[in-house]
C-alpha atoms as a PDB file:
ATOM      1  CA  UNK A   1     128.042  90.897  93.414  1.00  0.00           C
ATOM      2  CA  UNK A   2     129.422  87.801  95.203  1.00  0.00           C
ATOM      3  CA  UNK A   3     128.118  84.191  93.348  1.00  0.00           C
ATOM      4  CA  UNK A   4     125.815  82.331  95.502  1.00  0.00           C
ATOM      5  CA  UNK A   5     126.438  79.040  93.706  1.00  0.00           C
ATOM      6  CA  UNK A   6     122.207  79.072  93.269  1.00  0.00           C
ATOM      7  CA  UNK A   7     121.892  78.083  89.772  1.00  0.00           C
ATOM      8  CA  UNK A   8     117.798  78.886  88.850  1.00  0.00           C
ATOM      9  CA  UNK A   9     116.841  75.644  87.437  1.00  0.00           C
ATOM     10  CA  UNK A  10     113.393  75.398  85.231  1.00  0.00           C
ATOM     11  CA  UNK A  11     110.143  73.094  86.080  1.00  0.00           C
ATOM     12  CA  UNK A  12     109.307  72.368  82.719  1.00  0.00           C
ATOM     13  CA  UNK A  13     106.624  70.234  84.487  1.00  0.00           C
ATOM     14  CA  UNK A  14     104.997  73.373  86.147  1.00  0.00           C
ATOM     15  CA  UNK A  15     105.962  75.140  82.805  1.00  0.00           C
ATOM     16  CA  UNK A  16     103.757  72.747  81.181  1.00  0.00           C
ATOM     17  CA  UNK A  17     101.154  72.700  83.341  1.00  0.00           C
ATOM     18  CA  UNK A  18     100.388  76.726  83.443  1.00  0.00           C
ATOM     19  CA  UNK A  19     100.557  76.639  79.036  1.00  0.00           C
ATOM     20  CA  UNK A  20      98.198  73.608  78.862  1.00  0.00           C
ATOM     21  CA  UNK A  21      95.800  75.030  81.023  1.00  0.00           C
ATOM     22  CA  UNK A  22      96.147  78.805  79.311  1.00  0.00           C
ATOM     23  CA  UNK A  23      95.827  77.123  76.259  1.00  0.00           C
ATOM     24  CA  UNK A  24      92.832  75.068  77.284  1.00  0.00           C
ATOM     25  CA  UNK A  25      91.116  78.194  78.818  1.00  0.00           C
ATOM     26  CA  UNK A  26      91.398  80.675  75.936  1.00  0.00           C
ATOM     27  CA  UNK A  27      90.286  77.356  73.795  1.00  0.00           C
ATOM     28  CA  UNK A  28      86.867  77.043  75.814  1.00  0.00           C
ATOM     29  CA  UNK A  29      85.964  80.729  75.469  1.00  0.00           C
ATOM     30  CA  UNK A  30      86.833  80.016  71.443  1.00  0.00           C
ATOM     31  CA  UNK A  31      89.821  83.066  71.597  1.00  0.00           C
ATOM     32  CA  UNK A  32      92.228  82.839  68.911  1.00  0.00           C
ATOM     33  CA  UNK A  33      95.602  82.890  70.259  1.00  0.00           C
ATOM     34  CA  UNK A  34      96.346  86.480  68.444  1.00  0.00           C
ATOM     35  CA  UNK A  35      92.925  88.233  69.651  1.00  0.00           C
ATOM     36  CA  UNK A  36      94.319  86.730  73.098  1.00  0.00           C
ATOM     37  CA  UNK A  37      97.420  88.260  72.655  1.00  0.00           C
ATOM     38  CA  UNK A  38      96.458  90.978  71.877  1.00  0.00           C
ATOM     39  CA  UNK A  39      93.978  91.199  74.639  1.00  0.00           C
ATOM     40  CA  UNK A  40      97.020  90.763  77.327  1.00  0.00           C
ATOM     41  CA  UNK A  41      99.293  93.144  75.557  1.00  0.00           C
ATOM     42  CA  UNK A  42     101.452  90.415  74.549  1.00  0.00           C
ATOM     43  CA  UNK A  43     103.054  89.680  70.575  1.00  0.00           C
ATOM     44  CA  UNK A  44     101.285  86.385  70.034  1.00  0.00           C
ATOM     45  CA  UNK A  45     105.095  84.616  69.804  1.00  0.00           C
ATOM     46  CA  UNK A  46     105.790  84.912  73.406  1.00  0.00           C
ATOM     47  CA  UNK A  47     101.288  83.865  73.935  1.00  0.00           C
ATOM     48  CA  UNK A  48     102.581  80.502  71.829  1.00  0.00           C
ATOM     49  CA  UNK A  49     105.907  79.913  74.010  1.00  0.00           C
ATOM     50  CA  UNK A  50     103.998  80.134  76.955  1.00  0.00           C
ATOM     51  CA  UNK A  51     101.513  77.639  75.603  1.00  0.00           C
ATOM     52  CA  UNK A  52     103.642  75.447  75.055  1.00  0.00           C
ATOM     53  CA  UNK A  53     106.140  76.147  77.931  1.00  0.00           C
ATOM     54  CA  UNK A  54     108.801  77.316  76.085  1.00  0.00           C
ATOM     55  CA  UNK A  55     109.523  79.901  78.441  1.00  0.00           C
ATOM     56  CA  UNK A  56     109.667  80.995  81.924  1.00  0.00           C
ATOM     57  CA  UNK A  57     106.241  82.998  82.986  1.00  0.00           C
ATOM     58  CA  UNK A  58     106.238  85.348  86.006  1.00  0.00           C
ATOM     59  CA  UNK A  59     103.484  85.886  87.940  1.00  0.00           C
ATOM     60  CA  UNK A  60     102.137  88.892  86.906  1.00  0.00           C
ATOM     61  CA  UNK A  61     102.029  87.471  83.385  1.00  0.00           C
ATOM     62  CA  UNK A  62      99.716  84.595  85.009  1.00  0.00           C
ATOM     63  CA  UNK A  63      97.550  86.774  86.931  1.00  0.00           C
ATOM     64  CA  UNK A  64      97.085  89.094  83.894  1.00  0.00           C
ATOM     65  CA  UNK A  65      96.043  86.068  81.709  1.00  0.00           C
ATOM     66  CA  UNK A  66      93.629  84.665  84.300  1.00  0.00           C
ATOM     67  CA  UNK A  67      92.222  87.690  84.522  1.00  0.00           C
ATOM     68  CA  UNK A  68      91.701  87.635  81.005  1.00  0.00           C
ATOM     69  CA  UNK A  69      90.071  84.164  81.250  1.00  0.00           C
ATOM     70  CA  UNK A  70      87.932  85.171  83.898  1.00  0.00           C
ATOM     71  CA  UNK A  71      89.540  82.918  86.016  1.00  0.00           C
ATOM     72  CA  UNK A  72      91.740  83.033  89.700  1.00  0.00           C
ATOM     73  CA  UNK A  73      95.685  82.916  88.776  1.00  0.00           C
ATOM     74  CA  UNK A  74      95.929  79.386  90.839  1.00  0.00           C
ATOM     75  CA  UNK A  75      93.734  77.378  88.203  1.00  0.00           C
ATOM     76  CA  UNK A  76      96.403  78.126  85.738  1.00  0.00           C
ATOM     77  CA  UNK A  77      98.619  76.459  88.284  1.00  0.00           C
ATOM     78  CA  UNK A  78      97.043  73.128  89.118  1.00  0.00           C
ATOM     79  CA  UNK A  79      96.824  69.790  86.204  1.00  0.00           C
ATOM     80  CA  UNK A  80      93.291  69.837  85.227  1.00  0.00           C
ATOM     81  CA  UNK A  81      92.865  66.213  85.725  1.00  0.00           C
ATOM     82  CA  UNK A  82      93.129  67.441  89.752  1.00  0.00           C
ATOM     83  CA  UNK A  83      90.427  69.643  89.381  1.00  0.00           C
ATOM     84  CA  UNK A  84      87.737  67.126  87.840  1.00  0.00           C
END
């Protein structure tokens, strides 16, 4: 496979962004971050690095979680000081 010279580069901003709000979300329906977890099928390690955007999350991952919130995938997406 020929190199592109495309090196993937991470937006901890959006990384941040999508955790705080996850975090915030399962927080306000008073879910503790292993019953969450364990509700998306997830060990609650990887639940905390996405959290706190230690990680890359694809967007299945954030559809499945909003789903579990009750909530559309985008909210996860946008600050929450831009949805007051």
């Amino acid at each position: 496979m020929a190199k592109t010279g495309y090196k993937k580069k991470r937006d901890q901003a959006m990384l941040d962004v999508v955790g705080k709000n996850i975090r915030y979300y399962r927080q306000q329906k008073e879910i503790k971050q292993v019953k969450f977890a364990n509700m998306c099928n997830i060990e609650p390690k990887m639940l905390y690095s996405y959290e706190y955007g230690k990680v890359e999350i694809g967007v299945s991952m954030v559809a499945l979680i909003a789903k579990q919130l009750g909530l559309e995938p985008n909210v996860l997406l946008i600050p929450r000081e831009e949805l007051k």
